[in-house]
PDB file of N, CA and C in Angstrom:
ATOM      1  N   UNK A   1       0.810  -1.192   0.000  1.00  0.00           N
ATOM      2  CA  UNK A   1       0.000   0.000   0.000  1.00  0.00           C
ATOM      3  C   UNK A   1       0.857   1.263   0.000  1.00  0.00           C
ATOM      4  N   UNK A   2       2.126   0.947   0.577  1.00  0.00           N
ATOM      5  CA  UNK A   2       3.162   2.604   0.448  1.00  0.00           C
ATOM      6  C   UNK A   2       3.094   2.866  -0.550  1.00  0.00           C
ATOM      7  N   UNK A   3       3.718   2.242  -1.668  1.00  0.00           N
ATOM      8  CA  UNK A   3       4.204   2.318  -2.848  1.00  0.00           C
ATOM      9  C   UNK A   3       3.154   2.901  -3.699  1.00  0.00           C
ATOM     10  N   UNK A   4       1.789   2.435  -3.467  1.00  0.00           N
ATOM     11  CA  UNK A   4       0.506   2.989  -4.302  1.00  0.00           C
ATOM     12  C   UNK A   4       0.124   4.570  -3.332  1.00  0.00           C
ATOM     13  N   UNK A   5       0.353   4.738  -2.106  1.00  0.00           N
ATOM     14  CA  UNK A   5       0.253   5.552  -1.765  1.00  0.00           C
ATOM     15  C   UNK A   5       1.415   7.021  -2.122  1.00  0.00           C
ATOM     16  N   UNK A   6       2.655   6.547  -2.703  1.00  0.00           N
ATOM     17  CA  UNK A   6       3.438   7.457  -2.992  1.00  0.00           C
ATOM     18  C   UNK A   6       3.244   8.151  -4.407  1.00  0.00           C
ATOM     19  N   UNK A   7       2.713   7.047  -5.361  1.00  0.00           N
ATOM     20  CA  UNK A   7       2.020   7.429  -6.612  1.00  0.00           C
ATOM     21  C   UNK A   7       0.618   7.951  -6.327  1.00  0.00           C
ATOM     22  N   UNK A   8      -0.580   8.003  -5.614  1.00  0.00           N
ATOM     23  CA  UNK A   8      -1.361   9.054  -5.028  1.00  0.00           C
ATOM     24  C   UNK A   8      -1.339   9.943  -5.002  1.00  0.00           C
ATOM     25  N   UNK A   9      -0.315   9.848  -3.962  1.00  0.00           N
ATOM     26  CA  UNK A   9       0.200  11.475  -3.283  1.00  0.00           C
ATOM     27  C   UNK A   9      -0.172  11.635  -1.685  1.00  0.00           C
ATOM     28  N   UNK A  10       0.371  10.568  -1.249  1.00  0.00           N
ATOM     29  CA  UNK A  10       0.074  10.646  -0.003  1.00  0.00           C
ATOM     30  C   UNK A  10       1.436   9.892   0.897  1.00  0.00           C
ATOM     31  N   UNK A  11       1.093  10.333   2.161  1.00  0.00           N
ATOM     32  CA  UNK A  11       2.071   9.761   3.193  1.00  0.00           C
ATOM     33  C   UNK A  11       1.855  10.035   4.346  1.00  0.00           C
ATOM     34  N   UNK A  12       2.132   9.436   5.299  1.00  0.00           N
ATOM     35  CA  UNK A  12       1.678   9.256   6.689  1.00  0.00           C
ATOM     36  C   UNK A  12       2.837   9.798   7.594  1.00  0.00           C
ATOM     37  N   UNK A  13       1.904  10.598   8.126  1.00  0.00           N
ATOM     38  CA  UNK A  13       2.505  11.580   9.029  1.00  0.00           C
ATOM     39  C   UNK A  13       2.879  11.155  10.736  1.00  0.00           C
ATOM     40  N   UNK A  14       3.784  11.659  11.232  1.00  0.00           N
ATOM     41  CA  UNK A  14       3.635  11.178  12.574  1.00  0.00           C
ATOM     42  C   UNK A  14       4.653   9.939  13.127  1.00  0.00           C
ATOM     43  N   UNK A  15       4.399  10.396  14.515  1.00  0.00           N
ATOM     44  CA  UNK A  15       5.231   9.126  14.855  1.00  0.00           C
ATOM     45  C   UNK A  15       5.109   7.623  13.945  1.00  0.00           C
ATOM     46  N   UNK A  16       4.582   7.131  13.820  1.00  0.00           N
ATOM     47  CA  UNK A  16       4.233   5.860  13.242  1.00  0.00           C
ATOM     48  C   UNK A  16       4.224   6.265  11.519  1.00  0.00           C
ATOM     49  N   UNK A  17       5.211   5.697  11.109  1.00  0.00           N
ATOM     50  CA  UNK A  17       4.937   5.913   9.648  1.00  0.00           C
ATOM     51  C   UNK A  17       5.092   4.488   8.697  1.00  0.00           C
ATOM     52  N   UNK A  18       5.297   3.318   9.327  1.00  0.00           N
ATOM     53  CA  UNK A  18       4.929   2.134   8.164  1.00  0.00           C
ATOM     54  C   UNK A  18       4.528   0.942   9.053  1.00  0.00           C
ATOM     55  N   UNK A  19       4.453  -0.364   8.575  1.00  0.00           N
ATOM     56  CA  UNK A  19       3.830  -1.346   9.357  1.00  0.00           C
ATOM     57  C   UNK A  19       4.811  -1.875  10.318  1.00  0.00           C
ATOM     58  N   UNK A  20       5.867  -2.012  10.484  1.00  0.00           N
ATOM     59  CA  UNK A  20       7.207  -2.447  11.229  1.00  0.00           C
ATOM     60  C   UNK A  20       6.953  -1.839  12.021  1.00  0.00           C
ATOM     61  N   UNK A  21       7.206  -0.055  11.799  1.00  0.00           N
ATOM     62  CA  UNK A  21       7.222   0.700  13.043  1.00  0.00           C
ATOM     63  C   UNK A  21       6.220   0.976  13.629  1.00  0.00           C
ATOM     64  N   UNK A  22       4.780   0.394  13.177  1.00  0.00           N
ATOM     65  CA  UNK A  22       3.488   0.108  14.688  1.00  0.00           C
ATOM     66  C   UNK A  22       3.543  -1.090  15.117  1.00  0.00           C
ATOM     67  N   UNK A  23       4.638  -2.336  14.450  1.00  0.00           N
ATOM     68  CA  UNK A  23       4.842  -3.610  15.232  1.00  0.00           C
ATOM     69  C   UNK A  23       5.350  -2.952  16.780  1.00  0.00           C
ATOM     70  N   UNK A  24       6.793  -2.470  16.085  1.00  0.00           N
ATOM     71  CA  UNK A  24       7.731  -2.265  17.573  1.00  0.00           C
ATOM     72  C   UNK A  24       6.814  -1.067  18.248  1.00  0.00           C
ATOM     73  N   UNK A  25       6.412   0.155  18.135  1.00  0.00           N
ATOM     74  CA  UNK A  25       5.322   0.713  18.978  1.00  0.00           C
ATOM     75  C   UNK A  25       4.445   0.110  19.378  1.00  0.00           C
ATOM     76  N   UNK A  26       3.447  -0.974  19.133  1.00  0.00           N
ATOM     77  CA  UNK A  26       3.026  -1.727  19.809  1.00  0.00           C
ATOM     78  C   UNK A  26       3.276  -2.720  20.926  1.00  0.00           C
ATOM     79  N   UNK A  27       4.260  -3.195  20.599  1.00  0.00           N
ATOM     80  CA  UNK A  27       5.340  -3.857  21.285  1.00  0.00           C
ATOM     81  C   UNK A  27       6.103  -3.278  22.731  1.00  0.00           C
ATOM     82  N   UNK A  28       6.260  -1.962  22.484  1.00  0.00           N
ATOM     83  CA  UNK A  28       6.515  -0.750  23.154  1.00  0.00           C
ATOM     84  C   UNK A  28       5.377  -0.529  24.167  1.00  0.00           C
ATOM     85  N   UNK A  29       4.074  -0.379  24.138  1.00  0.00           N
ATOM     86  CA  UNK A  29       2.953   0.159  24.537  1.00  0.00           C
ATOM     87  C   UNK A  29       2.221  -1.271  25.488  1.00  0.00           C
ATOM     88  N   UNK A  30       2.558  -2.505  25.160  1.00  0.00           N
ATOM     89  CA  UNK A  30       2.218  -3.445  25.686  1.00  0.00           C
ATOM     90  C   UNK A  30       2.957  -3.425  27.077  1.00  0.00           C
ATOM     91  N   UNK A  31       4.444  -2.853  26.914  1.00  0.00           N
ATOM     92  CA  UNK A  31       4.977  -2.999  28.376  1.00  0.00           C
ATOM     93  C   UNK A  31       4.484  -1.195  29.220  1.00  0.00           C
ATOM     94  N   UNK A  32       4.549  -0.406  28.549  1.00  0.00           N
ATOM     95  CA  UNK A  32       4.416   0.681  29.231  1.00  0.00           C
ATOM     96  C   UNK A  32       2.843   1.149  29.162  1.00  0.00           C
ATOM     97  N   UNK A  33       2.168   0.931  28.430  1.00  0.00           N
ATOM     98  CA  UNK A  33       0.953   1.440  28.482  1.00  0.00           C
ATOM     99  C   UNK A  33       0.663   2.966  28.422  1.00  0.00           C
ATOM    100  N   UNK A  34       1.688   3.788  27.982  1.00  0.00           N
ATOM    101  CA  UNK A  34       1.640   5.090  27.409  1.00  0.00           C
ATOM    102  C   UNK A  34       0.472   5.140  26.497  1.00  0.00           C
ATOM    103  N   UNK A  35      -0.089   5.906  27.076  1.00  0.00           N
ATOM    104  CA  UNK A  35      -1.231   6.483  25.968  1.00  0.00           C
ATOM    105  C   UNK A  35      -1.026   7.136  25.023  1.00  0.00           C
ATOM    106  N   UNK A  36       0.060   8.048  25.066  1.00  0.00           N
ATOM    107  CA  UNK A  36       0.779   8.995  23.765  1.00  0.00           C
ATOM    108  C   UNK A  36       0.615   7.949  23.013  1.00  0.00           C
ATOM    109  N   UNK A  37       1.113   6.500  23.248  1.00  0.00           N
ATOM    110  CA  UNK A  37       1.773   5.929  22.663  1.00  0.00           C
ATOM    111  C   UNK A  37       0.566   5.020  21.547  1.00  0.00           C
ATOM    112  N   UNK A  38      -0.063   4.814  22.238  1.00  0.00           N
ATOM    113  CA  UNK A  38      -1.217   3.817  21.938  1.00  0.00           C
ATOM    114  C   UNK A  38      -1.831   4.985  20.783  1.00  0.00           C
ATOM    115  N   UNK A  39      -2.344   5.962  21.245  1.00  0.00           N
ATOM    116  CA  UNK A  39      -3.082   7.500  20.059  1.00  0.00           C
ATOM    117  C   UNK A  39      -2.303   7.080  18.656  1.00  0.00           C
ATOM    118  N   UNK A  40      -0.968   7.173  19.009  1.00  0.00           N
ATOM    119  CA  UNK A  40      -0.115   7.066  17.659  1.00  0.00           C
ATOM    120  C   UNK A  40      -0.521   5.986  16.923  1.00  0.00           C
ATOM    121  N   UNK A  41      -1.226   4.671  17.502  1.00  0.00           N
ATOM    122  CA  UNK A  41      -1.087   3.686  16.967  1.00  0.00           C
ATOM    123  C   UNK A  41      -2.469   3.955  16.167  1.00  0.00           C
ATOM    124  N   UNK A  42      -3.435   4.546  17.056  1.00  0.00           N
ATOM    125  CA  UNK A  42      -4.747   4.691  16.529  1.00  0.00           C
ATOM    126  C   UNK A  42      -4.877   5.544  15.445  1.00  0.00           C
ATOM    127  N   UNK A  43      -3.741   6.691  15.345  1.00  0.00           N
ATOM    128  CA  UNK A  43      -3.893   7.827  14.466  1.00  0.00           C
ATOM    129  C   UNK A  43      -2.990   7.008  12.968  1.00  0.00           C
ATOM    130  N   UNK A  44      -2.275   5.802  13.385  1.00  0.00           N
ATOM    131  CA  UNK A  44      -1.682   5.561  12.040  1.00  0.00           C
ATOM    132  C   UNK A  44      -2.694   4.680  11.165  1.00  0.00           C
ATOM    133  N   UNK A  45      -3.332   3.703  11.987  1.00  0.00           N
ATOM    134  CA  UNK A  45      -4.672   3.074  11.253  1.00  0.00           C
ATOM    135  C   UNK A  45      -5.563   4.038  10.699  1.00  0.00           C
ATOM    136  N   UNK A  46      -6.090   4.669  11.195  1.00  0.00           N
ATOM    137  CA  UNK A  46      -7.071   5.540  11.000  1.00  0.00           C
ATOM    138  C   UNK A  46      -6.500   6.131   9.788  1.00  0.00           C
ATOM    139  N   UNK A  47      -5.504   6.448   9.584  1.00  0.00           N
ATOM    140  CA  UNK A  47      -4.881   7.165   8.382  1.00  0.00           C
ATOM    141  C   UNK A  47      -4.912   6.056   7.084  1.00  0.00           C
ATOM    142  N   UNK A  48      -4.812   4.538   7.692  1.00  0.00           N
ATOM    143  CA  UNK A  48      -4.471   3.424   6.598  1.00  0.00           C
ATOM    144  C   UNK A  48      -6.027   3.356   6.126  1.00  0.00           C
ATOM    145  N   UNK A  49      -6.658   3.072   7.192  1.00  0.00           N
ATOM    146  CA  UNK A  49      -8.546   2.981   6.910  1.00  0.00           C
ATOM    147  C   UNK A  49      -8.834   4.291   5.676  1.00  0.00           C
ATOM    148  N   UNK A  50      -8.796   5.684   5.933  1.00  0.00           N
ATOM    149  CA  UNK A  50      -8.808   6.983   5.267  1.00  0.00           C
ATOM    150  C   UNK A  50      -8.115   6.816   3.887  1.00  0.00           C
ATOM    151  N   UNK A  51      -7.025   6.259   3.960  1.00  0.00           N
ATOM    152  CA  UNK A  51      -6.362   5.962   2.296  1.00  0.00           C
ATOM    153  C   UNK A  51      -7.309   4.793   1.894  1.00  0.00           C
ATOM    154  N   UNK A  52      -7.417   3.789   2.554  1.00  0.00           N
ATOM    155  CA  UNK A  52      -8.196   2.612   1.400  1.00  0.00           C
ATOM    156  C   UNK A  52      -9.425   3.040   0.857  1.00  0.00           C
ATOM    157  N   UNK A  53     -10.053   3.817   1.913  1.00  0.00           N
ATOM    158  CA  UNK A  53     -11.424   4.074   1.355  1.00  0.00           C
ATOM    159  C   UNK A  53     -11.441   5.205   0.102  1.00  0.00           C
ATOM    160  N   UNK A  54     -10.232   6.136   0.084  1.00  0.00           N
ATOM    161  CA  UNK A  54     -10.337   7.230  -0.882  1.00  0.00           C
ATOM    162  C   UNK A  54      -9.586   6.375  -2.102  1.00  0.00           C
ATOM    163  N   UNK A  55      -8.740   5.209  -1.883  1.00  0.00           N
ATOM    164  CA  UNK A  55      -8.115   4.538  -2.840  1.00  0.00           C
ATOM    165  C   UNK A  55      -9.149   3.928  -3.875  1.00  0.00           C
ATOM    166  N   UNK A  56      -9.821   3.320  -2.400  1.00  0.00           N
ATOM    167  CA  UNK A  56     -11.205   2.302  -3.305  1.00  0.00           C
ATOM    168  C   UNK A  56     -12.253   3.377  -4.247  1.00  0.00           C
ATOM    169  N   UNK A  57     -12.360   4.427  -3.904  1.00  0.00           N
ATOM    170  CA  UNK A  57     -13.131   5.545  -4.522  1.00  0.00           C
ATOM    171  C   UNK A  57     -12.575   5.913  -5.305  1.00  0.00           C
ATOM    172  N   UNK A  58     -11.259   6.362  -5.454  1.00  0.00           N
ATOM    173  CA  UNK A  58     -10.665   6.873  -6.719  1.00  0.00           C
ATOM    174  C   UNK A  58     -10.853   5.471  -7.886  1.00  0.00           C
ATOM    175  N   UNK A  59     -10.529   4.559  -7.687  1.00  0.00           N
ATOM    176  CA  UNK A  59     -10.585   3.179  -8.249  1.00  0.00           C
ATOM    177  C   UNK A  59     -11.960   2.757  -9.108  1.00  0.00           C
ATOM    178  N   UNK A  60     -12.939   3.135  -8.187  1.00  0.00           N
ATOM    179  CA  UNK A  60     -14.365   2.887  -9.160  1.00  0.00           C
ATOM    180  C   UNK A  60     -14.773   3.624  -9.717  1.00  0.00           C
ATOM    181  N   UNK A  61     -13.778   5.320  -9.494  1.00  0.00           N
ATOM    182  CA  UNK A  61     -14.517   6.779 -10.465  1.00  0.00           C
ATOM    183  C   UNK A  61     -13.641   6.826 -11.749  1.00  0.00           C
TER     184      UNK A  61
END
């Protein structure tokens, strides 16, 4: 999905910027339970959910 997202025109902002690095932030958040930490995780999905759906829309227009 990067790769189609770089031909888009898009990219993900923020602490969390590919799937590796919300493994180890997750990984991270399991022992400490930082909430900063956990948001980041929520704000990088939420961003992956937001691209598929405008992907899937650009795709059927």
């Amino acid at each position: 999905m990067k790769k189609v997202e770089a031909i888009y025109g898009r990219s993900h902002t923020g602490d969390v910027a590919d799937a590796m690095s919300s493994v180890v932030k997750y990984e991270k958040w399991l022992t400490d339970r930082n909430p900063a930490r956990l948001q980041a995780l929520h704000d990088y999905s939420r961003d992956d959910v937001d691209f598929t759906r405008e992907l899937h829309h650009w795709l059927e227009t």
